[in-house]
PDB file of N, CA and C in Angstrom:
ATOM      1  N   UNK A   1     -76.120  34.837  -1.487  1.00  0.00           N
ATOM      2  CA  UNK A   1     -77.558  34.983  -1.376  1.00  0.00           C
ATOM      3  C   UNK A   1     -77.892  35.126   0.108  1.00  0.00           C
ATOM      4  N   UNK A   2     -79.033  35.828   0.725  1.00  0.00           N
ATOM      5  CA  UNK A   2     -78.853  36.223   1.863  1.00  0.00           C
ATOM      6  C   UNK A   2     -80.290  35.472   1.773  1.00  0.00           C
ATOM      7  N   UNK A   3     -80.346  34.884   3.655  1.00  0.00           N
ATOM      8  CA  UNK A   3     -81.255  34.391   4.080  1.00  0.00           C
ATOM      9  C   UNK A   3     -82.603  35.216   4.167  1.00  0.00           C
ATOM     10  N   UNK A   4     -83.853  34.442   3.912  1.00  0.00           N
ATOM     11  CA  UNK A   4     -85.230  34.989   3.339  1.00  0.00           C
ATOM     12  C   UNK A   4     -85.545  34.797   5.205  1.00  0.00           C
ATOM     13  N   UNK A   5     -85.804  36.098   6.016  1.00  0.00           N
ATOM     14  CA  UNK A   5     -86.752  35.428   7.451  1.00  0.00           C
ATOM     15  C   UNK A   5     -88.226  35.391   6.884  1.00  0.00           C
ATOM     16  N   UNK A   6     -88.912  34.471   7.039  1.00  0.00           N
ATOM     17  CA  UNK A   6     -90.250  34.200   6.682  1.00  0.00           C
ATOM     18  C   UNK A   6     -91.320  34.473   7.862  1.00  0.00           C
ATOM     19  N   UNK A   7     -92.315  35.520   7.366  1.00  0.00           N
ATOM     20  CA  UNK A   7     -92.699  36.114   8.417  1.00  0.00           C
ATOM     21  C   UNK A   7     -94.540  35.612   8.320  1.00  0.00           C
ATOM     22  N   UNK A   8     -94.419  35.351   7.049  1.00  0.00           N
ATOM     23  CA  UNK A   8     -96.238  34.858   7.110  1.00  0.00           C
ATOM     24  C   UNK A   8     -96.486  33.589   6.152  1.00  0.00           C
ATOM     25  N   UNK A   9     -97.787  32.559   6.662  1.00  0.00           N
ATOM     26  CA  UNK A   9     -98.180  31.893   5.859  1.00  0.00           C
ATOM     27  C   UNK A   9     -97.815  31.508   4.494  1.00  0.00           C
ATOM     28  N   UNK A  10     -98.853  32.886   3.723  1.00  0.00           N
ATOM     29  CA  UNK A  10     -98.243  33.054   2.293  1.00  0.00           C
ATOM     30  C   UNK A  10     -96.573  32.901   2.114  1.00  0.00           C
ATOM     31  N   UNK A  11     -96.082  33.643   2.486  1.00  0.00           N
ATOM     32  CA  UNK A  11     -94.597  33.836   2.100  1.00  0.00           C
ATOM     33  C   UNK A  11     -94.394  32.300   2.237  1.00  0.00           C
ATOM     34  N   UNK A  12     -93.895  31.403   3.164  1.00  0.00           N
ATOM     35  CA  UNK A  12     -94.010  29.893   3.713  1.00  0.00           C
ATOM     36  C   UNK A  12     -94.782  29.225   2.324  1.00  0.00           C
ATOM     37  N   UNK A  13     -95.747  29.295   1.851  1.00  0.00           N
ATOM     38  CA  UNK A  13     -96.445  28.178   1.109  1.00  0.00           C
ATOM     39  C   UNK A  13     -95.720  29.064  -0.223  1.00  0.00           C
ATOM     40  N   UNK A  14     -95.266  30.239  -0.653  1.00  0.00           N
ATOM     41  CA  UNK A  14     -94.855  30.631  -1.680  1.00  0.00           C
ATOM     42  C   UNK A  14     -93.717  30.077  -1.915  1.00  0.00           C
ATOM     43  N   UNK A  15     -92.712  29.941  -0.630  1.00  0.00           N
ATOM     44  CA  UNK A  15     -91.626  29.646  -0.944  1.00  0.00           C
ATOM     45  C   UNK A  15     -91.668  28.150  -0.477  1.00  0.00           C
ATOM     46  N   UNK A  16     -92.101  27.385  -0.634  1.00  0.00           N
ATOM     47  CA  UNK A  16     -92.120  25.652  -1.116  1.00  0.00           C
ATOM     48  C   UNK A  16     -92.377  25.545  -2.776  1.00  0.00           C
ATOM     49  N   UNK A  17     -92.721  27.061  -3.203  1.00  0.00           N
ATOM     50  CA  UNK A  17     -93.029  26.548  -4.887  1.00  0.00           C
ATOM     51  C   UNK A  17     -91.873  26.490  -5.569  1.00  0.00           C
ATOM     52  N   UNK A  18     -91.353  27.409  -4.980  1.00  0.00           N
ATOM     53  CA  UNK A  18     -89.375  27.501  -5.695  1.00  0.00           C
ATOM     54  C   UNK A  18     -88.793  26.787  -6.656  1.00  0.00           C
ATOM     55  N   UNK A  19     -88.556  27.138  -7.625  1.00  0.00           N
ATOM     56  CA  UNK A  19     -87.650  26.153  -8.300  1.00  0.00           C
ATOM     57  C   UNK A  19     -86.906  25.451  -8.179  1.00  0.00           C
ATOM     58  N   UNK A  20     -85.993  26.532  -7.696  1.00  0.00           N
ATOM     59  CA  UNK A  20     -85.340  25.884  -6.577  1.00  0.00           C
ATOM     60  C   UNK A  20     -84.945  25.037  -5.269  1.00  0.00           C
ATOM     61  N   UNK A  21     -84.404  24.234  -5.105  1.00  0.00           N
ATOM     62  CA  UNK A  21     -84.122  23.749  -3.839  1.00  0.00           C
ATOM     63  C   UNK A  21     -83.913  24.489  -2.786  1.00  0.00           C
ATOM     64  N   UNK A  22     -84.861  24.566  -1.676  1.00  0.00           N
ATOM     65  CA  UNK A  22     -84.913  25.339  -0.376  1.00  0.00           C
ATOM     66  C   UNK A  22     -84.032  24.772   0.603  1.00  0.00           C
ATOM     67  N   UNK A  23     -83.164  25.583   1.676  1.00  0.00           N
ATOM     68  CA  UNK A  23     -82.678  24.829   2.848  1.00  0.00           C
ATOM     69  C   UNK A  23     -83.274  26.006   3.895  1.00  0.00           C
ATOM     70  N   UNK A  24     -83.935  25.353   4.881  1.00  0.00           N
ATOM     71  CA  UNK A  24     -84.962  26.002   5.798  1.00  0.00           C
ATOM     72  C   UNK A  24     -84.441  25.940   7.225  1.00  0.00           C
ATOM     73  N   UNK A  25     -84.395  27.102   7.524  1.00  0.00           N
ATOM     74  CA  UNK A  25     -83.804  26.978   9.154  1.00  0.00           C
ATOM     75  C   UNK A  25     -85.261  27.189  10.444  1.00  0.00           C
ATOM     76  N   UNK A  26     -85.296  26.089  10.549  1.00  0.00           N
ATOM     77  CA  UNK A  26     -86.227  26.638  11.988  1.00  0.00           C
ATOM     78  C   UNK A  26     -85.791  26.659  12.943  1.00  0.00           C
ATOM     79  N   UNK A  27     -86.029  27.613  13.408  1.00  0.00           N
ATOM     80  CA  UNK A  27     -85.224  28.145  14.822  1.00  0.00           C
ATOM     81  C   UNK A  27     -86.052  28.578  16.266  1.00  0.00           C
ATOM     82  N   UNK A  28     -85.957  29.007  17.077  1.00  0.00           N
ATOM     83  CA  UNK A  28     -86.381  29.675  18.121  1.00  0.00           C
ATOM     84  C   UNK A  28     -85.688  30.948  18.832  1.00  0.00           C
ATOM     85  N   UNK A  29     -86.494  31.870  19.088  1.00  0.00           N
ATOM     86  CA  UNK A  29     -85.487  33.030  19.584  1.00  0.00           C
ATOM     87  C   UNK A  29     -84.930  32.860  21.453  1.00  0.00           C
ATOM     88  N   UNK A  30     -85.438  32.211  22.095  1.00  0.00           N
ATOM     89  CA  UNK A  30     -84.591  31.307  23.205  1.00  0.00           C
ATOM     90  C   UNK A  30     -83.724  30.361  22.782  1.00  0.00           C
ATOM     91  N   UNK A  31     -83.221  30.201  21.758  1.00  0.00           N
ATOM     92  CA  UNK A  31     -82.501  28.855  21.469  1.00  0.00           C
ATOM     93  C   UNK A  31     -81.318  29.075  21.294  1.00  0.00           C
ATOM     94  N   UNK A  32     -80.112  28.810  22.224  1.00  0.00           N
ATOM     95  CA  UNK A  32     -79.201  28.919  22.063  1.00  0.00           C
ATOM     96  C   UNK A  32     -77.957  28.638  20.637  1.00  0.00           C
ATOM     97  N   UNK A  33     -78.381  27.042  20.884  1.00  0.00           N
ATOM     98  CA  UNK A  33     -77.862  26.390  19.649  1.00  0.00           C
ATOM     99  C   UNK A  33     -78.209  26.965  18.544  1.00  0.00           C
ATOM    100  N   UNK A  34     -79.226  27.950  18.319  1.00  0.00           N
ATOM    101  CA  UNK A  34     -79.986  28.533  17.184  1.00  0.00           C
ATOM    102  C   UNK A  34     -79.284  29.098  16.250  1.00  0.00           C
ATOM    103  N   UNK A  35     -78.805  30.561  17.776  1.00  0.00           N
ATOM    104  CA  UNK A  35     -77.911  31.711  17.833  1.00  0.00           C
ATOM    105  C   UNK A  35     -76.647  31.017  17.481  1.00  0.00           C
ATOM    106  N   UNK A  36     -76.041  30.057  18.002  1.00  0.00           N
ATOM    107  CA  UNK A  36     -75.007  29.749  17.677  1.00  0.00           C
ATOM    108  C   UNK A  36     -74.459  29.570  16.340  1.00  0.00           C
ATOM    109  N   UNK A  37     -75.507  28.521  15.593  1.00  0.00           N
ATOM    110  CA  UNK A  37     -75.025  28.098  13.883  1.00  0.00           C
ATOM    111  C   UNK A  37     -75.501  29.402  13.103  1.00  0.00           C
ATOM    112  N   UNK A  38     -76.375  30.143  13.350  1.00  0.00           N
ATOM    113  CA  UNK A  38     -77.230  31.457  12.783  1.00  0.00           C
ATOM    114  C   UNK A  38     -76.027  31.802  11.588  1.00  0.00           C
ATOM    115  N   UNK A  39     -74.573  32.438  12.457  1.00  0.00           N
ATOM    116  CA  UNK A  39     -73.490  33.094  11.557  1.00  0.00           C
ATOM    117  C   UNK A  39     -73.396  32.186  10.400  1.00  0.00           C
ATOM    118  N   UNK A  40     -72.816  30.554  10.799  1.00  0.00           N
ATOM    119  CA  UNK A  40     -72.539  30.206   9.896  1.00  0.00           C
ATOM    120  C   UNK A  40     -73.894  29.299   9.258  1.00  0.00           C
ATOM    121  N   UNK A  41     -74.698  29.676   9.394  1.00  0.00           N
ATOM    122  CA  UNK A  41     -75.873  28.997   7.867  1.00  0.00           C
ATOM    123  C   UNK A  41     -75.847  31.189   7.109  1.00  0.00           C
ATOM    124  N   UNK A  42     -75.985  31.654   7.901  1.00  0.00           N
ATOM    125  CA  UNK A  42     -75.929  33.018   7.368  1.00  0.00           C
ATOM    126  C   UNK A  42     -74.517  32.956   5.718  1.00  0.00           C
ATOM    127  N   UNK A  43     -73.132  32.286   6.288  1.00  0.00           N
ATOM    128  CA  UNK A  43     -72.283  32.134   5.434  1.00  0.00           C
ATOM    129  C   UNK A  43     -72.276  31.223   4.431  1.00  0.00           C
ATOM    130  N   UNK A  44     -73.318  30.238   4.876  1.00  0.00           N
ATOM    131  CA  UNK A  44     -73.102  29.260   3.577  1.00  0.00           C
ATOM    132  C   UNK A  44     -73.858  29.915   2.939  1.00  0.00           C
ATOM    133  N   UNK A  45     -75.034  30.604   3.179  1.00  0.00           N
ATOM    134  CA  UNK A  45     -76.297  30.945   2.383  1.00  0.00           C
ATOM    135  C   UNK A  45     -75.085  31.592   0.914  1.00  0.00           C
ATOM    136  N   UNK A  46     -73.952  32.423   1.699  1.00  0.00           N
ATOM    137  CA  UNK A  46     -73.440  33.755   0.844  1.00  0.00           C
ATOM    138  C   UNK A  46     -72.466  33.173  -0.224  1.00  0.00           C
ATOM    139  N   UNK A  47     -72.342  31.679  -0.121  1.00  0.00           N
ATOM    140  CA  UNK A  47     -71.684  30.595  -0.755  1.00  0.00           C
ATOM    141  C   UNK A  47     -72.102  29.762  -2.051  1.00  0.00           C
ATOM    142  N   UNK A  48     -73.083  29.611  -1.724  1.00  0.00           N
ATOM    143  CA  UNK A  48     -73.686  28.344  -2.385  1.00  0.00           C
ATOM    144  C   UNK A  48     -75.295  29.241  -3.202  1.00  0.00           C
ATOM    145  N   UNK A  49     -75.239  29.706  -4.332  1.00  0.00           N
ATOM    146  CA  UNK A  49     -75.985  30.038  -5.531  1.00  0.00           C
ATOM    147  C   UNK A  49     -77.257  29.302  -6.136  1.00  0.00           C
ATOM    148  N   UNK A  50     -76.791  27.924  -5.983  1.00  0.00           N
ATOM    149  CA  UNK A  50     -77.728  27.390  -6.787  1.00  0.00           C
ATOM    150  C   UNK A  50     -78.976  26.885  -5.549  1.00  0.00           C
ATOM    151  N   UNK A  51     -79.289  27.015  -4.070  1.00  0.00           N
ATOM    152  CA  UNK A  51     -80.311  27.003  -3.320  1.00  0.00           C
ATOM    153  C   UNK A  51     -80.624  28.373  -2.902  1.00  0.00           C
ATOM    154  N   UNK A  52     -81.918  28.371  -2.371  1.00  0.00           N
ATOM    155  CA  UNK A  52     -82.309  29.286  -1.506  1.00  0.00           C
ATOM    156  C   UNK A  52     -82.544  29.074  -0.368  1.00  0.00           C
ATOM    157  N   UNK A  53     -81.769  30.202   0.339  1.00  0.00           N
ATOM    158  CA  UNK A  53     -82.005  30.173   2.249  1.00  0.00           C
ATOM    159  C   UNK A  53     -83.345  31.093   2.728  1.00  0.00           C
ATOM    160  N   UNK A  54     -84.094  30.268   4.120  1.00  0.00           N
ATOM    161  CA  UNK A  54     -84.764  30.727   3.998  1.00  0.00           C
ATOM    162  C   UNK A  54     -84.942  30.813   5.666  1.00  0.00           C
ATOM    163  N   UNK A  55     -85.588  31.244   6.628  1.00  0.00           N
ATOM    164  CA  UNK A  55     -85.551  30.935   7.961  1.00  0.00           C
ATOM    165  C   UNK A  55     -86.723  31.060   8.580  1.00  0.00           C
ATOM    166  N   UNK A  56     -87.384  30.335  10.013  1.00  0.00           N
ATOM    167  CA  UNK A  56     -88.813  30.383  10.327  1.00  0.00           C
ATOM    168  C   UNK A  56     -88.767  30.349  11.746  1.00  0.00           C
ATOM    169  N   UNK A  57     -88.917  31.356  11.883  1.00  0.00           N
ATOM    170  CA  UNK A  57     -89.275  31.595  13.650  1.00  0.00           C
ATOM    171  C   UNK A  57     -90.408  30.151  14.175  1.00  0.00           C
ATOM    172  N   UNK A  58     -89.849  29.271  14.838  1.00  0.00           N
ATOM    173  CA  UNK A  58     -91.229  28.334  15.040  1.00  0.00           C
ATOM    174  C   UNK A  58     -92.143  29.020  15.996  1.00  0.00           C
ATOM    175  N   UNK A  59     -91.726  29.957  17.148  1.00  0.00           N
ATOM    176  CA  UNK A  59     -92.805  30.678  17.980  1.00  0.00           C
ATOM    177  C   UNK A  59     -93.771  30.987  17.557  1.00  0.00           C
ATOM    178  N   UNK A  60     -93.632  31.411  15.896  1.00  0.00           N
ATOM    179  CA  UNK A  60     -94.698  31.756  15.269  1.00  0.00           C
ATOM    180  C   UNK A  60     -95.831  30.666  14.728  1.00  0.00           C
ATOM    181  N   UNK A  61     -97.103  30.902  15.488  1.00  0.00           N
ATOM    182  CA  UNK A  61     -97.773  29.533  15.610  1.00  0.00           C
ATOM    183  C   UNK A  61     -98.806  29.456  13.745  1.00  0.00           C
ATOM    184  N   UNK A  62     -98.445  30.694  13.287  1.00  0.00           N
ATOM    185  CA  UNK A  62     -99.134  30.359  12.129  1.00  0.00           C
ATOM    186  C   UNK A  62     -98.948  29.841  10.925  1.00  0.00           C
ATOM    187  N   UNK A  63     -97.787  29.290  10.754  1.00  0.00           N
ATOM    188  CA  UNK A  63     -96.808  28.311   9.962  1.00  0.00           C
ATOM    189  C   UNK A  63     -97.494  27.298  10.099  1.00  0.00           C
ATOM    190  N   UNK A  64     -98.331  26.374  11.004  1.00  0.00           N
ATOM    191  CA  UNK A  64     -98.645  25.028  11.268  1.00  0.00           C
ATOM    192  C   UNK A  64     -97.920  23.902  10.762  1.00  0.00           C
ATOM    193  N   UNK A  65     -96.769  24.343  11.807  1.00  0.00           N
ATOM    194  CA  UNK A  65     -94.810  23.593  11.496  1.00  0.00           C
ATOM    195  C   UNK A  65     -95.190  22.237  11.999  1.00  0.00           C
ATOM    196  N   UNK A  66     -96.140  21.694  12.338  1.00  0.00           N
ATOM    197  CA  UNK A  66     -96.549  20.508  12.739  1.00  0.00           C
ATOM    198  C   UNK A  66     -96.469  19.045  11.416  1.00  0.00           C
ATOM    199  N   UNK A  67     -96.999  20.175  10.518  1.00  0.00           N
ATOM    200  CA  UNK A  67     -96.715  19.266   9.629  1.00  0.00           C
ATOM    201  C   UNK A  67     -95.758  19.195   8.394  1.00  0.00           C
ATOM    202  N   UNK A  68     -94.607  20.210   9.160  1.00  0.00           N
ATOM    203  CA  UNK A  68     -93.436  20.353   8.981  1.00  0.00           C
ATOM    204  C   UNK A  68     -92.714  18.751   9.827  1.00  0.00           C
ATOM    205  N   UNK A  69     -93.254  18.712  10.400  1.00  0.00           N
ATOM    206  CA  UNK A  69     -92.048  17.278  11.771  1.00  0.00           C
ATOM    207  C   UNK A  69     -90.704  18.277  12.154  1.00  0.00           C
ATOM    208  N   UNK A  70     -91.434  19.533  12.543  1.00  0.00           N
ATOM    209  CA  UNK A  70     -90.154  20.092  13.701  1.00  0.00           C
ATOM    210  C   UNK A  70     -90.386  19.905  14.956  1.00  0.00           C
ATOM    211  N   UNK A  71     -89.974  19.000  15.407  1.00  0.00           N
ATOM    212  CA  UNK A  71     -89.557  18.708  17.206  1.00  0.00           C
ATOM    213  C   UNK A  71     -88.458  19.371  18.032  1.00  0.00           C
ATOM    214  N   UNK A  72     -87.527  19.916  17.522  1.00  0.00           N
ATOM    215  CA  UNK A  72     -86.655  20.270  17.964  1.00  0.00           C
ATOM    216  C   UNK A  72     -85.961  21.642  17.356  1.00  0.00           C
ATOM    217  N   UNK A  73     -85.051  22.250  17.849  1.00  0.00           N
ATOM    218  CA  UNK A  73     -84.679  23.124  17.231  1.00  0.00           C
ATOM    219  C   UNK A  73     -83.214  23.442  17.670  1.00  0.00           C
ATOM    220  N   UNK A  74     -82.524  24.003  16.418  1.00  0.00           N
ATOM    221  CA  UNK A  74     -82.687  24.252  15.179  1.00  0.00           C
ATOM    222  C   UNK A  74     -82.620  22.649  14.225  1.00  0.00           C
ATOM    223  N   UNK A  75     -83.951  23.013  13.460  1.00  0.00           N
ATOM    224  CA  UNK A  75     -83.652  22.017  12.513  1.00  0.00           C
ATOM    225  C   UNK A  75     -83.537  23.052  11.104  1.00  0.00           C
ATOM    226  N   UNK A  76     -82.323  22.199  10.292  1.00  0.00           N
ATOM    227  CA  UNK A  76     -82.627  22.501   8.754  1.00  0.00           C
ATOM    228  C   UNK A  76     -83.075  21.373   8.155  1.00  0.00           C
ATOM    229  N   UNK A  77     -83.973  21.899   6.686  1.00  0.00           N
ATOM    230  CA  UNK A  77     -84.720  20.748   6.008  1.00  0.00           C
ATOM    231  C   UNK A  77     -84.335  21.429   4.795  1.00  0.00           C
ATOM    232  N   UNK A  78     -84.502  20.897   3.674  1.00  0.00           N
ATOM    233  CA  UNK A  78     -83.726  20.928   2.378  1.00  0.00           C
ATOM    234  C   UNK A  78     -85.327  20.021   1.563  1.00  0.00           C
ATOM    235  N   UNK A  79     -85.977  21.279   1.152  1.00  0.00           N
ATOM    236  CA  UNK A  79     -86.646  20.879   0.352  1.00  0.00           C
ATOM    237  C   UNK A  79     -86.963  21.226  -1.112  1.00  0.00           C
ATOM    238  N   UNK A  80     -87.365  19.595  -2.241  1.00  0.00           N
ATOM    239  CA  UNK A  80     -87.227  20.212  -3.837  1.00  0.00           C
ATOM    240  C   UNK A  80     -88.891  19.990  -3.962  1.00  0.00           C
ATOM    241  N   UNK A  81     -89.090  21.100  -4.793  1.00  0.00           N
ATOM    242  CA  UNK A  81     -90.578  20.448  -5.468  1.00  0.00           C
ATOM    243  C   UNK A  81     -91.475  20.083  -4.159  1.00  0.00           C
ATOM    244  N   UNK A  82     -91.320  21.366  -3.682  1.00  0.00           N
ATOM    245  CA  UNK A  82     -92.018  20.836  -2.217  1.00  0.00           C
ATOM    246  C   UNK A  82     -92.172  20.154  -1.374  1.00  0.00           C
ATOM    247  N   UNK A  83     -91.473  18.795  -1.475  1.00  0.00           N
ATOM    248  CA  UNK A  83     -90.909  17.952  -0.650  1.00  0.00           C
ATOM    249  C   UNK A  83     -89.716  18.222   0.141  1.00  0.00           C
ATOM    250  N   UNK A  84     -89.446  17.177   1.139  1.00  0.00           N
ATOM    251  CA  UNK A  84     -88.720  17.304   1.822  1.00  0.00           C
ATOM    252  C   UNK A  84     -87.396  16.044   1.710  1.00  0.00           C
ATOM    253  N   UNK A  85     -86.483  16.940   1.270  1.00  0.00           N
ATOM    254  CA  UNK A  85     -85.621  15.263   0.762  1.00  0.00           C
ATOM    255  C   UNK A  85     -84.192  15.276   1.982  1.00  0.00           C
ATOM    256  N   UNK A  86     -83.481  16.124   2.791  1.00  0.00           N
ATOM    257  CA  UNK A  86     -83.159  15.891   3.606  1.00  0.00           C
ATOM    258  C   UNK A  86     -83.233  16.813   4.972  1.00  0.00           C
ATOM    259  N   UNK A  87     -82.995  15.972   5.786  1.00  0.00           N
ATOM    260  CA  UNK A  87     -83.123  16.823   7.257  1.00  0.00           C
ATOM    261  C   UNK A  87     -81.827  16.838   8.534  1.00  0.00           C
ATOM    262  N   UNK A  88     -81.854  18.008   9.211  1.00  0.00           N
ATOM    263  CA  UNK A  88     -80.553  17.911  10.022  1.00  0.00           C
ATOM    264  C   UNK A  88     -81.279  18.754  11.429  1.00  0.00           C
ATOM    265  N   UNK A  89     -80.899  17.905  12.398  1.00  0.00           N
ATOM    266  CA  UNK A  89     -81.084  18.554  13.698  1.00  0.00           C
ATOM    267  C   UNK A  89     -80.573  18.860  14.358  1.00  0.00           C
ATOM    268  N   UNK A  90     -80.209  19.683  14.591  1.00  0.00           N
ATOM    269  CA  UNK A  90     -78.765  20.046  15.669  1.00  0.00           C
ATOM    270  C   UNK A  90     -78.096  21.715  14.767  1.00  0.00           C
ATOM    271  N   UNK A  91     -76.804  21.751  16.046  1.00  0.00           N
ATOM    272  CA  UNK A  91     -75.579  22.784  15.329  1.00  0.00           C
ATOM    273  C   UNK A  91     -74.438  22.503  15.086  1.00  0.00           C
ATOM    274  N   UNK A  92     -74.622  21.292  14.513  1.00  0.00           N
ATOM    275  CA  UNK A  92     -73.433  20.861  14.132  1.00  0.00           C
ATOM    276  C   UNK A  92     -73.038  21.647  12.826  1.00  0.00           C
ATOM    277  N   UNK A  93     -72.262  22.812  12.514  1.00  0.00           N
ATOM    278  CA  UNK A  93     -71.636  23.407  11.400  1.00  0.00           C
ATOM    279  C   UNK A  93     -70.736  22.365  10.358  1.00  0.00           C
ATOM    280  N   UNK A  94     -70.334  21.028  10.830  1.00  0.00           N
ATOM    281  CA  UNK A  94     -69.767  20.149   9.836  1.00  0.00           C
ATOM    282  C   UNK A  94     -70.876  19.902   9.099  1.00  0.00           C
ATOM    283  N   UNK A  95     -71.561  19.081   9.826  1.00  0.00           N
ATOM    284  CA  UNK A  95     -73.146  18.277   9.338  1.00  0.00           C
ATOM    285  C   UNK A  95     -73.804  19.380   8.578  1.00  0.00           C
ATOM    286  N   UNK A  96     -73.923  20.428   8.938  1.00  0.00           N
ATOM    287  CA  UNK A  96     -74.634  21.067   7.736  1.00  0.00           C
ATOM    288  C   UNK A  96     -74.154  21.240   6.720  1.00  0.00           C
ATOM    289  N   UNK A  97     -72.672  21.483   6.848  1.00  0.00           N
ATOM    290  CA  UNK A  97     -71.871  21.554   5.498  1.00  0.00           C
ATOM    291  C   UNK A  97     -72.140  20.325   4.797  1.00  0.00           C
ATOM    292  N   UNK A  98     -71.992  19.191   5.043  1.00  0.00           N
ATOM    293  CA  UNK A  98     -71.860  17.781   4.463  1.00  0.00           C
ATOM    294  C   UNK A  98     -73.528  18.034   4.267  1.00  0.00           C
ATOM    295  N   UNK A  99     -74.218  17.981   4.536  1.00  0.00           N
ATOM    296  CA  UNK A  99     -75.898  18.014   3.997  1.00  0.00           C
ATOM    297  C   UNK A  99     -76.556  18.802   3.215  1.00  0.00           C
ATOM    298  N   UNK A 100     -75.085  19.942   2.133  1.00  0.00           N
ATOM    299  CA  UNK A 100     -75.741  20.116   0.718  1.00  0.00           C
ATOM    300  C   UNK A 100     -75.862  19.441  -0.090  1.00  0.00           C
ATOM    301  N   UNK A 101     -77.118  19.721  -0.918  1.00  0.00           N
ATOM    302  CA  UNK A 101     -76.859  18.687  -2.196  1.00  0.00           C
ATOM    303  C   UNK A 101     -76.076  18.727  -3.328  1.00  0.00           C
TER     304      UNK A 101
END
């Protein structure tokens, strides 16, 4: 399954309705560490069937990622039923592996 880049509002509040379990990359396009894990969340996405990948430029100020709790970047968040049930900060490629559900 290939990662969703989320480019507006709508799309963002559409895809929290998902049936599915979301894993959400917020990123920054200065962000090194970003660029770095990018390949491999790109590979798990092409792995793992039963979530959807999805990704969010935070530059983009119309997300109002604030009440997301992104401080940092890259964070992934892993959310069901519109909640948010786990979170990972960093590029650590182990840690994300170990933080499917």
């Amino acid at each position: 399954m290939t990662v969703k880049l989320i480019q507006s509002r709508e799309q963002f509040e559409e895809l929290l309705k998902s049936s599915k379990p979301i894993v959400i990359d917020f990123w920054a396009p200065w962000c090194r560490p970003c660029k770095a894990i990018s390949p491999v969340y790109e590979k798990i996405s092409n792995e793992i069937d039963c979530l959807e990948f999805a990704s969010v430029n935070v530059e983009d100020k119309q997300f109002g990622l604030e009440t997301q709790g992104i401080r940092a970047m890259p964070t992934f968040q892993i959310i069901e039923n519109g909640l948010k049930v786990a979170e990972l900060v960093g590029a650590d490629p182990s840690k994300l592996r170990v933080s499917q559900p």
